[in-house]
C-alpha atoms as a PDB file:
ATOM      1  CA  UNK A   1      15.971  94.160 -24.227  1.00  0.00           C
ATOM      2  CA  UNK A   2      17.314  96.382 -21.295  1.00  0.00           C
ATOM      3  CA  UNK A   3      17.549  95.232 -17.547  1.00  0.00           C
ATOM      4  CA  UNK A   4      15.405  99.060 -16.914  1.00  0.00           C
ATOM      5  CA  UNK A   5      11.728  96.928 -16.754  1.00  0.00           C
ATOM      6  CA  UNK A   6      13.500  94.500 -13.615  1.00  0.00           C
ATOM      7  CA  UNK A   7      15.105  97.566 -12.135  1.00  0.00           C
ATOM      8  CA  UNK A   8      12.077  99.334 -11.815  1.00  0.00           C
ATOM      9  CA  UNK A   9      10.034  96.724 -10.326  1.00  0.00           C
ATOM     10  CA  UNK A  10      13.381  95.846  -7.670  1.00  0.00           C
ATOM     11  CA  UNK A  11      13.216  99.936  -6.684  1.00  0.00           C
ATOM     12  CA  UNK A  12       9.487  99.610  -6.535  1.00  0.00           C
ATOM     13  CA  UNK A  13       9.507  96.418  -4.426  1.00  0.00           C
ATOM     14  CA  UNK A  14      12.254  96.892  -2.215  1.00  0.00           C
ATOM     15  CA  UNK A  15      14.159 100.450  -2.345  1.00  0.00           C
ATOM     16  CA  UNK A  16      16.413 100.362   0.511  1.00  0.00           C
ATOM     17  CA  UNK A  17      18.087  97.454  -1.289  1.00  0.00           C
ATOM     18  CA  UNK A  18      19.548  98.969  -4.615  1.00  0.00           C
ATOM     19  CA  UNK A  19      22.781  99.514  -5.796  1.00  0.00           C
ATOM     20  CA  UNK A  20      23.843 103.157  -7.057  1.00  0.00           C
ATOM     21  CA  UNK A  21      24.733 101.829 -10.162  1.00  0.00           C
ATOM     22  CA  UNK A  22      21.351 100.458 -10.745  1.00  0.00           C
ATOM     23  CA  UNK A  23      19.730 103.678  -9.573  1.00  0.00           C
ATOM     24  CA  UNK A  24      21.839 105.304 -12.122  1.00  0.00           C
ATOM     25  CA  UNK A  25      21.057 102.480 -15.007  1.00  0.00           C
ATOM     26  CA  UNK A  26      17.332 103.166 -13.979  1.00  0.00           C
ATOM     27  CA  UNK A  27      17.461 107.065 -14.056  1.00  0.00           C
ATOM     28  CA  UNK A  28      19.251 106.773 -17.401  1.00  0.00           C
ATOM     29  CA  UNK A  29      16.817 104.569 -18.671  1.00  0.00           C
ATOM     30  CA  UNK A  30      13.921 106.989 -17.894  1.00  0.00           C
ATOM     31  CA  UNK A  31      15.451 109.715 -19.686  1.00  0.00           C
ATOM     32  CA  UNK A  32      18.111 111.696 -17.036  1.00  0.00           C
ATOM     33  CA  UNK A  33      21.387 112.373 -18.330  1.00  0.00           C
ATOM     34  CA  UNK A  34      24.649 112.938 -16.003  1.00  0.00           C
ATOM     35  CA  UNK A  35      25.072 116.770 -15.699  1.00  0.00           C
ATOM     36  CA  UNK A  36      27.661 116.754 -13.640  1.00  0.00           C
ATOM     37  CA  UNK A  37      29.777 115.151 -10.341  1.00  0.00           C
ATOM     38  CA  UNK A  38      30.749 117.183  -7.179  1.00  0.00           C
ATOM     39  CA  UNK A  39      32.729 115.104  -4.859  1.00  0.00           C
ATOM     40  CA  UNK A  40      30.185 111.739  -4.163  1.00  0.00           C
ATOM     41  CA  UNK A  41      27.559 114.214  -5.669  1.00  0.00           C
ATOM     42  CA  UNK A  42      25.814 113.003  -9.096  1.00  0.00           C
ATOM     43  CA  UNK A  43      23.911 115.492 -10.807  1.00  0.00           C
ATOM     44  CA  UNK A  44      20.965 114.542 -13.301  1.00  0.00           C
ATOM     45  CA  UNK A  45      19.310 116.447 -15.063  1.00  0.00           C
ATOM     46  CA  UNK A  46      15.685 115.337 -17.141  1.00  0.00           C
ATOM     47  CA  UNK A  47      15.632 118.611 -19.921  1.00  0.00           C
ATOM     48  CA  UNK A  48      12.038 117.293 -20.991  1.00  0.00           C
ATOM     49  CA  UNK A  49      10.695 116.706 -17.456  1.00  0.00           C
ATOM     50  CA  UNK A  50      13.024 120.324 -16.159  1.00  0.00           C
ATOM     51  CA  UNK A  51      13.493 117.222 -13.124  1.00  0.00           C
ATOM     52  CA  UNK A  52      16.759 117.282 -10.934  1.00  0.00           C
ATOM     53  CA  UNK A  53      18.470 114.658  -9.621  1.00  0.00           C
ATOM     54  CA  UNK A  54      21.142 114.712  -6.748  1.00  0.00           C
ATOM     55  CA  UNK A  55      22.121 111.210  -6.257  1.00  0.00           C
ATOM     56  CA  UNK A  56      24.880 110.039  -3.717  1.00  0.00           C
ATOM     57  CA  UNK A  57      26.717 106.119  -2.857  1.00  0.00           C
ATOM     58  CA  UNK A  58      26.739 104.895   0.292  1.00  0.00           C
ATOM     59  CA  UNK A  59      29.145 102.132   0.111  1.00  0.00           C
ATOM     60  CA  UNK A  60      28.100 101.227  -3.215  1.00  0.00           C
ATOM     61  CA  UNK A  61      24.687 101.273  -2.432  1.00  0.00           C
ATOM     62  CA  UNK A  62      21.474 103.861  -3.211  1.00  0.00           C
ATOM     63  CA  UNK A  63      20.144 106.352  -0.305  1.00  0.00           C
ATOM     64  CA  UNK A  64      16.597 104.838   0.371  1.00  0.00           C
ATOM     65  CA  UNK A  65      15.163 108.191   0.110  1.00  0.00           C
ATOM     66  CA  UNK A  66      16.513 108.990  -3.122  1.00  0.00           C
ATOM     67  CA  UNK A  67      15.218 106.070  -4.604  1.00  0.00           C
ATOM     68  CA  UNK A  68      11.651 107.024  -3.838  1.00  0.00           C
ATOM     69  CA  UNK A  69      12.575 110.650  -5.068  1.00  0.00           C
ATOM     70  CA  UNK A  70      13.130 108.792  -8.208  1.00  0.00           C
ATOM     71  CA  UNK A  71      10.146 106.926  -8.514  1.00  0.00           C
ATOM     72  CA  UNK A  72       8.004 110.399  -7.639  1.00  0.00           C
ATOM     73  CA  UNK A  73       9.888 111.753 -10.483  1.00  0.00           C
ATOM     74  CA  UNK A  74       8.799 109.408 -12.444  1.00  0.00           C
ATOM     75  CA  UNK A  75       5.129 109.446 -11.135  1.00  0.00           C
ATOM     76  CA  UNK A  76       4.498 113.137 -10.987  1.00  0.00           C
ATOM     77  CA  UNK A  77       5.966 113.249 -14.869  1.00  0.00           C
ATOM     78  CA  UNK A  78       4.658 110.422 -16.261  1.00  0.00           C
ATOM     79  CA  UNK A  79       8.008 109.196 -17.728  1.00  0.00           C
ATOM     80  CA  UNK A  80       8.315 106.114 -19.797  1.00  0.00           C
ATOM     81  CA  UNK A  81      11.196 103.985 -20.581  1.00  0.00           C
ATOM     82  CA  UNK A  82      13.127 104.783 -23.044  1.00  0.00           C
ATOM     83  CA  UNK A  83      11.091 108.060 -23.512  1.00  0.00           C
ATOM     84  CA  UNK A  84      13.728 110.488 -25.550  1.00  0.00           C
ATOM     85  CA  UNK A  85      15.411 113.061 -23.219  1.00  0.00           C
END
């Protein structure tokens, strides 16, 4: 079993208190797949969804805000865990 069901429910509980790699574990987990890095600049990319993801580290940790935009992704495209890309 993955850590993606406890990293969803720390992002939904508390979201200015994630690390980027857990944002990225969590993203992964719902189907996004690294497209590409720019400088700090992560690029997503959901093919199934068309969803895109710009994600940035702040010391290590996860923008609040782009936490959230996660979680509406999620929301607005009814993605599952584990759901094939």
């Amino acid at each position: 079993m993955t850590k993606a069901p406890k990293l969803l429910a720390k992002a939904i509980a508390r979201n200015n208190n994630l690390r980027f790699v857990e944002l990225t574990a969590l993203a992964e987990a719902f189907g996004f797949e690294l497209d590409r890095i720019s400088g700090s600049h992560h690029i997503y990319v959901h093919r199934g969804a068309g969803a895109v993801l710009n994600l940035q580290p702040v010391d290590g940790k996860a923008k609040p805000y782009q936490v959230r935009q996660l979680l509406s992704i999620i929301e607005r495209y009814n993605l599952e865990l584990g759901a094939p890309k």
